[in-house]
Protein backbone atom coordinates (compact mmCIF):
# COMPACT_ATOMS: atom_id res chain seq x y z
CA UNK A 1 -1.81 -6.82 8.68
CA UNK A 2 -4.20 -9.39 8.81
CA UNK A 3 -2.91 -13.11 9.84
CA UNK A 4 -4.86 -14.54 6.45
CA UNK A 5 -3.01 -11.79 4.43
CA UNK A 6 0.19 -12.28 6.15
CA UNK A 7 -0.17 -16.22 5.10
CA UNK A 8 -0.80 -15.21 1.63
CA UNK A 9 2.55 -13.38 1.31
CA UNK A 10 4.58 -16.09 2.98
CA UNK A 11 3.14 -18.68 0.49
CA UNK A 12 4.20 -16.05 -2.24
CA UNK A 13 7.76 -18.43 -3.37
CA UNK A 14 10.96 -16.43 -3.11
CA UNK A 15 12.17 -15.20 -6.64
CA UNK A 16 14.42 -17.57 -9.09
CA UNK A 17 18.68 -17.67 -9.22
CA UNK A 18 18.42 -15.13 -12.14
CA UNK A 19 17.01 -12.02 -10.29
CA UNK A 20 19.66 -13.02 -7.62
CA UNK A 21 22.52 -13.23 -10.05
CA UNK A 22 21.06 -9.79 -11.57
CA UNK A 23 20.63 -7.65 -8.50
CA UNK A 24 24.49 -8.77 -7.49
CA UNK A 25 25.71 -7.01 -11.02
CA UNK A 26 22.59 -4.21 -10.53
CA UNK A 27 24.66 -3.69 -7.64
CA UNK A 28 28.39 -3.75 -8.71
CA UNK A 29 29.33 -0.27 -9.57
CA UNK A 30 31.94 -2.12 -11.77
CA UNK A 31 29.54 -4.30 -13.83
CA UNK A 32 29.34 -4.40 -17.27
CA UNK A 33 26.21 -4.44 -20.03
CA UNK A 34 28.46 -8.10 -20.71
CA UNK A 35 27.66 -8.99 -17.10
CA UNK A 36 23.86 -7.84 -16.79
CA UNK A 37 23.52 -9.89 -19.89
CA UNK A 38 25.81 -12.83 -18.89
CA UNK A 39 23.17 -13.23 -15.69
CA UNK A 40 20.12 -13.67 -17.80
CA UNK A 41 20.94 -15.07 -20.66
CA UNK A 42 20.31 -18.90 -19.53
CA UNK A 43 16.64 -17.86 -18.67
CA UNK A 44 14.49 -17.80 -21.49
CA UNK A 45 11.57 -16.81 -20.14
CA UNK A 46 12.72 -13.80 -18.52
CA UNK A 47 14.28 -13.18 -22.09
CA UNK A 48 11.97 -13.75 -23.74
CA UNK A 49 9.71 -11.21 -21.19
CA UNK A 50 12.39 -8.32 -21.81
CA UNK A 51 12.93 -8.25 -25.25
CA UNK A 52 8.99 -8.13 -25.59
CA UNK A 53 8.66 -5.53 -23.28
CA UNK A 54 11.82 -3.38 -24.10
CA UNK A 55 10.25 -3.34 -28.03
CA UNK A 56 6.80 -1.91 -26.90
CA UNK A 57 6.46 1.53 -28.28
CA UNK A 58 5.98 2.58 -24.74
CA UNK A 59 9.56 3.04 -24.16
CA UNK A 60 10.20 4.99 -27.63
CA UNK A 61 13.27 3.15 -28.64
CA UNK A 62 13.81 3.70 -32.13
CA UNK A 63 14.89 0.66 -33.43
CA UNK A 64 14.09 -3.46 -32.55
CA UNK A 65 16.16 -5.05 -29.80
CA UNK A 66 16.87 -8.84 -30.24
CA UNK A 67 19.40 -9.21 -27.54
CA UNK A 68 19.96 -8.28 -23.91
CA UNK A 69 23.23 -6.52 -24.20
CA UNK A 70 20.90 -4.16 -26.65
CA UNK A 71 18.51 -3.52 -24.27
CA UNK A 72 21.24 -2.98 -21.61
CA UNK A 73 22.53 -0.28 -23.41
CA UNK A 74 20.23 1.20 -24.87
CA UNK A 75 17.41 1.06 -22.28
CA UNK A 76 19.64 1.06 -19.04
CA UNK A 77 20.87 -1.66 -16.18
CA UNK A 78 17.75 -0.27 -14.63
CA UNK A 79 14.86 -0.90 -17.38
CA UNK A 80 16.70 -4.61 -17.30
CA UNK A 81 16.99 -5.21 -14.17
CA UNK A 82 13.45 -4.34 -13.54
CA UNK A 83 11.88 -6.08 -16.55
CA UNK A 84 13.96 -9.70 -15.08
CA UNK A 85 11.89 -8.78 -11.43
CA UNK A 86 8.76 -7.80 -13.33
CA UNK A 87 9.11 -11.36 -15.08
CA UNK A 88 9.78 -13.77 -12.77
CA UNK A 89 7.17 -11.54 -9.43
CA UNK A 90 4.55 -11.87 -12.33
CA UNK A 91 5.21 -15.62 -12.80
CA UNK A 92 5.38 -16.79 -9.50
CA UNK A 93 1.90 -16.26 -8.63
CA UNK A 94 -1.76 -16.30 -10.10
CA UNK A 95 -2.73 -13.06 -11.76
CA UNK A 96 -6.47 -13.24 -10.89
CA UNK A 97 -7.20 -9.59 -10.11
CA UNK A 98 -11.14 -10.16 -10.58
CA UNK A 99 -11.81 -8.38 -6.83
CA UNK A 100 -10.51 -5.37 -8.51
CA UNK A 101 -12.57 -5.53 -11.69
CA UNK A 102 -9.27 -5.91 -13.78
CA UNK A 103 -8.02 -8.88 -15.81
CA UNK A 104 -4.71 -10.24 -16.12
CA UNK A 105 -4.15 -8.23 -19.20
CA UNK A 106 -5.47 -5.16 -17.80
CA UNK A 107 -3.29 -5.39 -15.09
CA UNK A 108 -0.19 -6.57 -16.53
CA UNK A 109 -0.49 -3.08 -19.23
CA UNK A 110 -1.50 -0.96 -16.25
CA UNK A 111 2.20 -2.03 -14.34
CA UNK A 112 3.88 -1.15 -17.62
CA UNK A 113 2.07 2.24 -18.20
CA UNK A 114 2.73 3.01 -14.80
CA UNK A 115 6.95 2.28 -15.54
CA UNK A 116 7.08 3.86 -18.80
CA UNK A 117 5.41 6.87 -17.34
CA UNK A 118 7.87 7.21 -14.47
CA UNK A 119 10.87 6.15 -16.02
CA UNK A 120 10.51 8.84 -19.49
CA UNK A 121 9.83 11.32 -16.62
CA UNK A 122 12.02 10.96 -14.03
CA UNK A 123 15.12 10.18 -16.52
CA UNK A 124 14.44 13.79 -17.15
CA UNK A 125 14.25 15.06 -13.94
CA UNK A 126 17.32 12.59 -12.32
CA UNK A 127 17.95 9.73 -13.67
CA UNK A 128 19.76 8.35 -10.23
CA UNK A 129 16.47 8.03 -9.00
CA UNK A 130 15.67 5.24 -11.18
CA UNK A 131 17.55 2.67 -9.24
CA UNK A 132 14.48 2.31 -6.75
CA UNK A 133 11.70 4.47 -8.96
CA UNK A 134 11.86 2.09 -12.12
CA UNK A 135 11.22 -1.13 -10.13
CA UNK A 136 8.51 0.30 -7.41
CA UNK A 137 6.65 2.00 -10.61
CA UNK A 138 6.43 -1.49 -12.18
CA UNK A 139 5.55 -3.79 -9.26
CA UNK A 140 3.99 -0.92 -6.82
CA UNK A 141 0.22 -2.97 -7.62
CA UNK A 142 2.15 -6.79 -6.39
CA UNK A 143 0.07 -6.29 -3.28
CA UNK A 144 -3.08 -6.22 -5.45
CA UNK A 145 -2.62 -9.89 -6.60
CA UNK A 146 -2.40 -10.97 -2.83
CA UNK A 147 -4.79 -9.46 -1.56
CA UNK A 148 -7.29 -10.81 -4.39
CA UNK A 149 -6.07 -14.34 -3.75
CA UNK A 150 -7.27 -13.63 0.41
CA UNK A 151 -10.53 -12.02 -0.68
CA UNK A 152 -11.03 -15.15 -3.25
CA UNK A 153 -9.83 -17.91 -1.01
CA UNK A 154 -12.18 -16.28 2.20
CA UNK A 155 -15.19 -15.68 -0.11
CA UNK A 156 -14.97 -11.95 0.17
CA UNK A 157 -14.36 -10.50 -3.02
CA UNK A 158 -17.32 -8.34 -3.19
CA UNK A 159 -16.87 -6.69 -0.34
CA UNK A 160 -14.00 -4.62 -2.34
CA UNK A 161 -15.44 -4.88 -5.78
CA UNK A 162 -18.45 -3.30 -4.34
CA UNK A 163 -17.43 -0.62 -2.80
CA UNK A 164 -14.97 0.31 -5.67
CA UNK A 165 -18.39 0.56 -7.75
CA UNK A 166 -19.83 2.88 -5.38
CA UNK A 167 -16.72 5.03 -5.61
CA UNK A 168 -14.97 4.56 -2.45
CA UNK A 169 -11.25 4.98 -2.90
CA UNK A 170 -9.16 2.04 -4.40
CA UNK A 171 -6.72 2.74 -0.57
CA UNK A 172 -10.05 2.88 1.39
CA UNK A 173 -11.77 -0.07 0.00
CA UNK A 174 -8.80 -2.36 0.22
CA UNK A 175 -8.41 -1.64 4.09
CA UNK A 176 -12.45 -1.73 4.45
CA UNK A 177 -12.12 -5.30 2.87
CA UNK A 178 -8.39 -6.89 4.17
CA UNK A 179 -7.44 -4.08 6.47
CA UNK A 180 -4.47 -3.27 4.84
CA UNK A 181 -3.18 -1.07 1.63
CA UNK A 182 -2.04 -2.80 -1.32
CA UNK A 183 1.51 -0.89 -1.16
CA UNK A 184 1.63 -2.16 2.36
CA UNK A 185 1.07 -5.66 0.96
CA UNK A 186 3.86 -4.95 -1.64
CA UNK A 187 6.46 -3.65 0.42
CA UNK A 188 5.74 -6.78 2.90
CA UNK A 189 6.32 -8.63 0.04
CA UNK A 190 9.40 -7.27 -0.97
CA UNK A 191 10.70 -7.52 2.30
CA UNK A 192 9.99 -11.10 2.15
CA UNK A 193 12.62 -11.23 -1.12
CA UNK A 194 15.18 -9.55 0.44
CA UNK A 195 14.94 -6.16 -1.57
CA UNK A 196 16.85 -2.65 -0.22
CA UNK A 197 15.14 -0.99 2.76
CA UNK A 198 14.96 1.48 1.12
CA UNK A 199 13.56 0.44 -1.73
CA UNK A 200 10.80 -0.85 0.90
CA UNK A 201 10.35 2.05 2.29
CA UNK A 202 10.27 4.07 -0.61
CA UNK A 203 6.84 1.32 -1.60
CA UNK A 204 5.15 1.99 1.81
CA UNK A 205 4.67 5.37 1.29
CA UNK A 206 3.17 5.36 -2.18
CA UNK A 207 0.27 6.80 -1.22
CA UNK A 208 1.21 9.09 1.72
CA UNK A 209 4.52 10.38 0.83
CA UNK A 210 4.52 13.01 3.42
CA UNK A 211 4.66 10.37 5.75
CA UNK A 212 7.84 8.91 5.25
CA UNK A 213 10.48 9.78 7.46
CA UNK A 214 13.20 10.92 5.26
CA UNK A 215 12.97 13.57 2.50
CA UNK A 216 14.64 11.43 -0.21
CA UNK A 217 11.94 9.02 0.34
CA UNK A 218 9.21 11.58 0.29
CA UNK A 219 10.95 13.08 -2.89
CA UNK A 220 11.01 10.14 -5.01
CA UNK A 221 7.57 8.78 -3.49
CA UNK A 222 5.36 11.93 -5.12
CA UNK A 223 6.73 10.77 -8.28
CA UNK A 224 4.57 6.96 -7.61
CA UNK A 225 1.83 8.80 -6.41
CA UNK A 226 1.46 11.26 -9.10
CA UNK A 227 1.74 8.18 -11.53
CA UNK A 228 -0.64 6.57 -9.57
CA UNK A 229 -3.37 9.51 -10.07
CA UNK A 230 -2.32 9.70 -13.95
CA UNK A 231 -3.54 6.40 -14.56
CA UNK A 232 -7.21 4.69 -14.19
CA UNK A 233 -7.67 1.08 -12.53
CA UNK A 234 -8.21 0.02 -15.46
CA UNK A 235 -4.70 1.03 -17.52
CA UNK A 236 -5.95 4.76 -18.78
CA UNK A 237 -4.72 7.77 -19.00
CA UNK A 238 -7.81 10.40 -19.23
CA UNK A 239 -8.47 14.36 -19.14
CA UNK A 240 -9.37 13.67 -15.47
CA UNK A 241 -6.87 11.69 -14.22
CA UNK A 242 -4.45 13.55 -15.57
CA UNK A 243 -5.97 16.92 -14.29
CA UNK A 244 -5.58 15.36 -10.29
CA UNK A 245 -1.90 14.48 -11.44
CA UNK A 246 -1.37 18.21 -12.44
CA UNK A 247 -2.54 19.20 -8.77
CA UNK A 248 -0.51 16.81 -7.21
CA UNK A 249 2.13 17.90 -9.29
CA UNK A 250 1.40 21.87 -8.24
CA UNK A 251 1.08 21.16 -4.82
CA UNK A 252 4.35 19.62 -4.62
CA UNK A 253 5.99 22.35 -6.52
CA UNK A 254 7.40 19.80 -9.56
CA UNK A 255 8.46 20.52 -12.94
CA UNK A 256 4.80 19.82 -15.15
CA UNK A 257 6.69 20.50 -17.89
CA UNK A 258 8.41 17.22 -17.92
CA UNK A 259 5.56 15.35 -16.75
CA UNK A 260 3.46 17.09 -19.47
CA UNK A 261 6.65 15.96 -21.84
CA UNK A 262 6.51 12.04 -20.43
CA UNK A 263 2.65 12.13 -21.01
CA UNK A 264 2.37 13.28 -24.22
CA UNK A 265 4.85 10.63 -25.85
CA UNK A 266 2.88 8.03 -23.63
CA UNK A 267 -0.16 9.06 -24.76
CA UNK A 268 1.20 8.92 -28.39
CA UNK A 269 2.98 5.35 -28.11
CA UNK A 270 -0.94 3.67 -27.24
C-alpha cells in the first residue's frame, strides 16, 4: 500500500466507547439482549442510526421497533452490533465518494443493500456465519471512502473516475489509480480498530476468495463476492448483475434457491 494511502487510514480516528462496550457483550457467550442494549443506550446517535435502519423494509420485520432491546431480539446481537459499527465507521469520516461517481446517499443505501442481501441469505443457509458476514457485508466498501479522500487530497480523482467510465473494473481501476483494492484498504482499516483476524481476513479476500488460506474463509468470502456482483456501483440490483451472481453462485456449487429467495424479498422491499 501506498505511503499517502497508508496516512489516510492512520488519520481515520479509532471508533467511540460504545462499539467497545458492544463488541465486549457481542463477544460474551453469556450476554443478554438487556446487556447489548444496556451498552448503547447512552448514545443517541448510534440509536438513533439503528432504530432507523432496523425499520427499513429491507430487513422485512413486520412490525415498528422503538427500542434496542426490540431490535436485539427481533433482528439479532448481530444486525445490532453491526448497525452500532456501521454508525459510528460512517461518522468518523467524510463520505465524499465523488471519485467513484457515487454520493453519500448512494453509498450509504448501497452498504445497506449489500447487508440486507447477505444477512436474509445467509440466515438461511447458517446463520453462525453472520458473526463476521453481517458486519464485512455492511462496511466491505470503508476502503472506498479512503481511498477517495487520497485521490481528492493528491488531485487524482479522475484518474479512477475515468477509467470506471470506460469500463475498466471497479478492483482494476482502484489499483491503476492508488495501487491498492478497496477491501485491502478496509481490512487495513479494520486492523487499525482492533477487529478479529479473522474477521480481517475474511475482508481481504472479498474479491478473490480462492485465495484465502483457509476454507472457512473462502466459504463465507463467496457469499461477499456474490453480493458484490448482485449489486451495481450505484446501489442496484438489475437482470445483469444478478445473472453474473447466478454464475458465481453455479460455479461455486451454492444453493440459488436461497439466494433467488433473499433477492426476491429485496427486490420487493425497494
Amino acid at each position: 500500500m501506498r505511503i499517502e494511502l497508508m496516512e489516510q487510514v492512520e488519520n481515520v480516528p479509532m471508533l467511540p466507547e460504545t462499539v467497545q462496550k458492544v463488541e465486549a457483550v457481542f463477544n460474551d457467550p453469556n450476554a443478554t439482549v438487556a446487556d447489548m442494549a444496556n451498552a448503547i443506550k447512552n448514545d443517541p446517535i448510534i440509536t438513533a442510526y439503528i432504530l432507523k435502519t432496523a425499520n427499513s423494509p429491507l430487513y422485512g420485520l413486520s412490525r415498528t421497533v422503538n427500542d434496542i432491546a426490540t431490535a436485539v431480539s427481533l433482528l439479532g446481537r448481530e444486525a445490532v452490533r453491526t448497525f452500532t459499527i456501521a454508525s459510528a465507521a460512517n461518522s468518523c469520516m467524510e463520505l465524499d465518494l465523488s471519485p467513484y461517481g457515487m454520493s453519500k446517499d448512494t453509498y450509504l443505501a448501497r452498504s445497506q443493500l449489500q447487508n440486507a442481501l447477505v444477512s436474509r441469505w445467509v440466515s438461511k443457509v447458517d446463520r453462525s456465519l453472520l458473526g463476521h458476514l453481517s458486519l464485512a457485508s455492511f462496511l466491505l466498501e470503508l476502503g472506498k471512502v479512503v481511498i477517495s479522500r487520497y485521490l481528492i487530497e493528491s488531485n487524482q480523482s479522475a484518474l479512477l473516475s475515468e477509467n470506471l467510465e470506460k469500463g475498466i473494473s471497479v478492483k482494476q481501476a482502484e489499483i491503476v489509480a492508488c495501487g491498492s483494492k478497496s477491501e485491502d484498504v478496509t481490512a487495513t482499516l479494520f486492523f487499525k480498530w482492533n477487529f478479529d483476524p479473522d474477521l480481517v481476513h475474511l475482508i481481504r479476500f472479498a474479491n478473490e476468495p480462492e485465495d484465502a488460506s483457509d476454507p472457512e474463509t473462502q466459504e463465507m468470502a463467496k457469499f461477499l463476492k456474490v453480493a458484490k456482483e448482485a449489486i451495481t456501483l450505484d446501489g442496484k440490483i438489475t437482470d445483469e448483475t444478478l445473472k453474473n451472481a447466478r454464475e458465481l453462485i453455479e460455479e461455486y456449487g451454492m444453493n440459488q434457491n436461497l439466494f433467488d429467495e433473499a433477492v426476491e424479498k429485496i427486490l420487493a422491499a425497494a
